[in-house]
Protein backbone atom coordinates (compact mmCIF):
# COMPACT_ATOMS: atom_id res chain seq x y z
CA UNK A 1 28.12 13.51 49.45
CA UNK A 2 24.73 15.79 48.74
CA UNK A 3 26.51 16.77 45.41
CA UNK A 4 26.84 13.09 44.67
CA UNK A 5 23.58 12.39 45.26
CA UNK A 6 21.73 15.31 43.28
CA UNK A 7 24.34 14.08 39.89
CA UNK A 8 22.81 10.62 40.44
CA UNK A 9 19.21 11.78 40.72
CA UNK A 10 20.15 14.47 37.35
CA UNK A 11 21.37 11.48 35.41
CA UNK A 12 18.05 9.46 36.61
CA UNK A 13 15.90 12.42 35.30
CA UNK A 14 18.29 12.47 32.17
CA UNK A 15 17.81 8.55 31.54
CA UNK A 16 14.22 8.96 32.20
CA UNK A 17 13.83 12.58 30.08
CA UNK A 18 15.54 10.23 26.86
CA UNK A 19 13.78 7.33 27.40
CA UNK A 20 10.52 9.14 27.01
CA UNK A 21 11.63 11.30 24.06
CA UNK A 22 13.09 7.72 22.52
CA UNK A 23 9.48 6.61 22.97
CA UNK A 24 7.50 9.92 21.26
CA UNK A 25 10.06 9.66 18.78
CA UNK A 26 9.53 5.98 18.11
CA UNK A 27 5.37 6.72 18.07
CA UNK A 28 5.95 9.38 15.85
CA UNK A 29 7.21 7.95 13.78
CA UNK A 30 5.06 5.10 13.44
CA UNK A 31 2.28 7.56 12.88
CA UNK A 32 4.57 8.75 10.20
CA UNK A 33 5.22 5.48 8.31
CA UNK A 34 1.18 4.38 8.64
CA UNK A 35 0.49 7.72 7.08
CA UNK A 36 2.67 7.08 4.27
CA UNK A 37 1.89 3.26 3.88
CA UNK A 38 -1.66 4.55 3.86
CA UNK A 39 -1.03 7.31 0.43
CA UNK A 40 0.38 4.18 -0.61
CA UNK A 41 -2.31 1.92 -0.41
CA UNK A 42 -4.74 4.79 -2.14
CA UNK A 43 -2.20 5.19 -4.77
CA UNK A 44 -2.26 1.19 -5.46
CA UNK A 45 -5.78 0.97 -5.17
CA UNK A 46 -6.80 3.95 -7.89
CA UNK A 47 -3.72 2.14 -9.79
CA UNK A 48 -5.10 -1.07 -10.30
CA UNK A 49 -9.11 0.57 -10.25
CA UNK A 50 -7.95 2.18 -13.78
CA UNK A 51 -6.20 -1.23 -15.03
CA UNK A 52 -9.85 -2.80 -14.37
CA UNK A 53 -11.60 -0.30 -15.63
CA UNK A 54 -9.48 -0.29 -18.90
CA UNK A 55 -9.60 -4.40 -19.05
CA UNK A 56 -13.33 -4.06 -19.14
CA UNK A 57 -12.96 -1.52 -21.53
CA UNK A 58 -11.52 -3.70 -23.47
CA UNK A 59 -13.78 -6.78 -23.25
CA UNK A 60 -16.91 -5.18 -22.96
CA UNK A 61 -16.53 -2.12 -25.43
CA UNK A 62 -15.16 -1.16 -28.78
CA UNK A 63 -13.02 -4.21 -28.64
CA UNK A 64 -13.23 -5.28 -32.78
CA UNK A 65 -13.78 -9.03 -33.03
CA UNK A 66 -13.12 -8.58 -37.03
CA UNK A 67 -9.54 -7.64 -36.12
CA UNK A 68 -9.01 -10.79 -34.63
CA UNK A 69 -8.05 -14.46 -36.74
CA UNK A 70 -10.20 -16.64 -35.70
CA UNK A 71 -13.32 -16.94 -32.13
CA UNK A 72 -10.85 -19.31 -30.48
CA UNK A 73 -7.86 -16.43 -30.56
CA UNK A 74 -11.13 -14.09 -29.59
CA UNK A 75 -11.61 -16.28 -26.16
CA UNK A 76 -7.84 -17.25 -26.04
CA UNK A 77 -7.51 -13.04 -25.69
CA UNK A 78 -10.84 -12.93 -23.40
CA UNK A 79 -9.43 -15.76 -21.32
CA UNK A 80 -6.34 -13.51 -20.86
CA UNK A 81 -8.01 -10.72 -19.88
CA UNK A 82 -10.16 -12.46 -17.83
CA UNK A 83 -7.18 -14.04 -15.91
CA UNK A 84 -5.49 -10.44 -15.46
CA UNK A 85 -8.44 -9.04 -13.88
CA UNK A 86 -8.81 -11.14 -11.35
CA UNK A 87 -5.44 -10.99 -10.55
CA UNK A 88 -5.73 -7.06 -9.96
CA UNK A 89 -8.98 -7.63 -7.87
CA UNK A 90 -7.18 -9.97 -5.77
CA UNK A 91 -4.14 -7.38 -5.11
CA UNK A 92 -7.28 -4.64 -4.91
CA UNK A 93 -8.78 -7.05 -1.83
CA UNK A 94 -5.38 -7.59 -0.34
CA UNK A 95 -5.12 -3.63 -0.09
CA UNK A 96 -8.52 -3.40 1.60
């Protein structure tokens, strides 16, 4: 009977000894995945940073209006541009 009772009380401390591992595992892990969605998040930010920058680049800097046909395919092309920067500022905001 004692030798009965000391297996049940091992296999408590066993059940107990793997539910706390389960649980440091499961935290580490966590930590793991917020550390990596994090260097993600940088990565997307300095991503779309350089698209902006370039955009305005573009608009605000050596862009030759002689090369294009006519002022309304000028602001057509501004309009565009326009459009896809905001776009990448919104995704920029949603990674803030």
């Amino acid at each position: 009977m004692i030798n009965f009772i000391i297996l049940q009380e091992e296999a408590t401390m066993t059940q107990n000894n793997v539910k706390h591992l389960s649980v440091f595992v499961n935290e580490l892990n966590r930590e793991k995945l917020n550390l990596e969605f994090e260097r993600l998040r940088e990565i997307m930010r300095a991503i779309i940073q350089k698209a902006i920058e370039e955009y305005n680049r573009l608009i605000f800097g050596g862009l030759n209006v002689n090369v294009m046909n006519s002022s309304r395919a000028y602001k057509k092309y501004i309009e565009l541009i326009s459009q896809e920067v905001s776009r990448l500022l919104e995704l920029y905001a949603c990674l803030n």
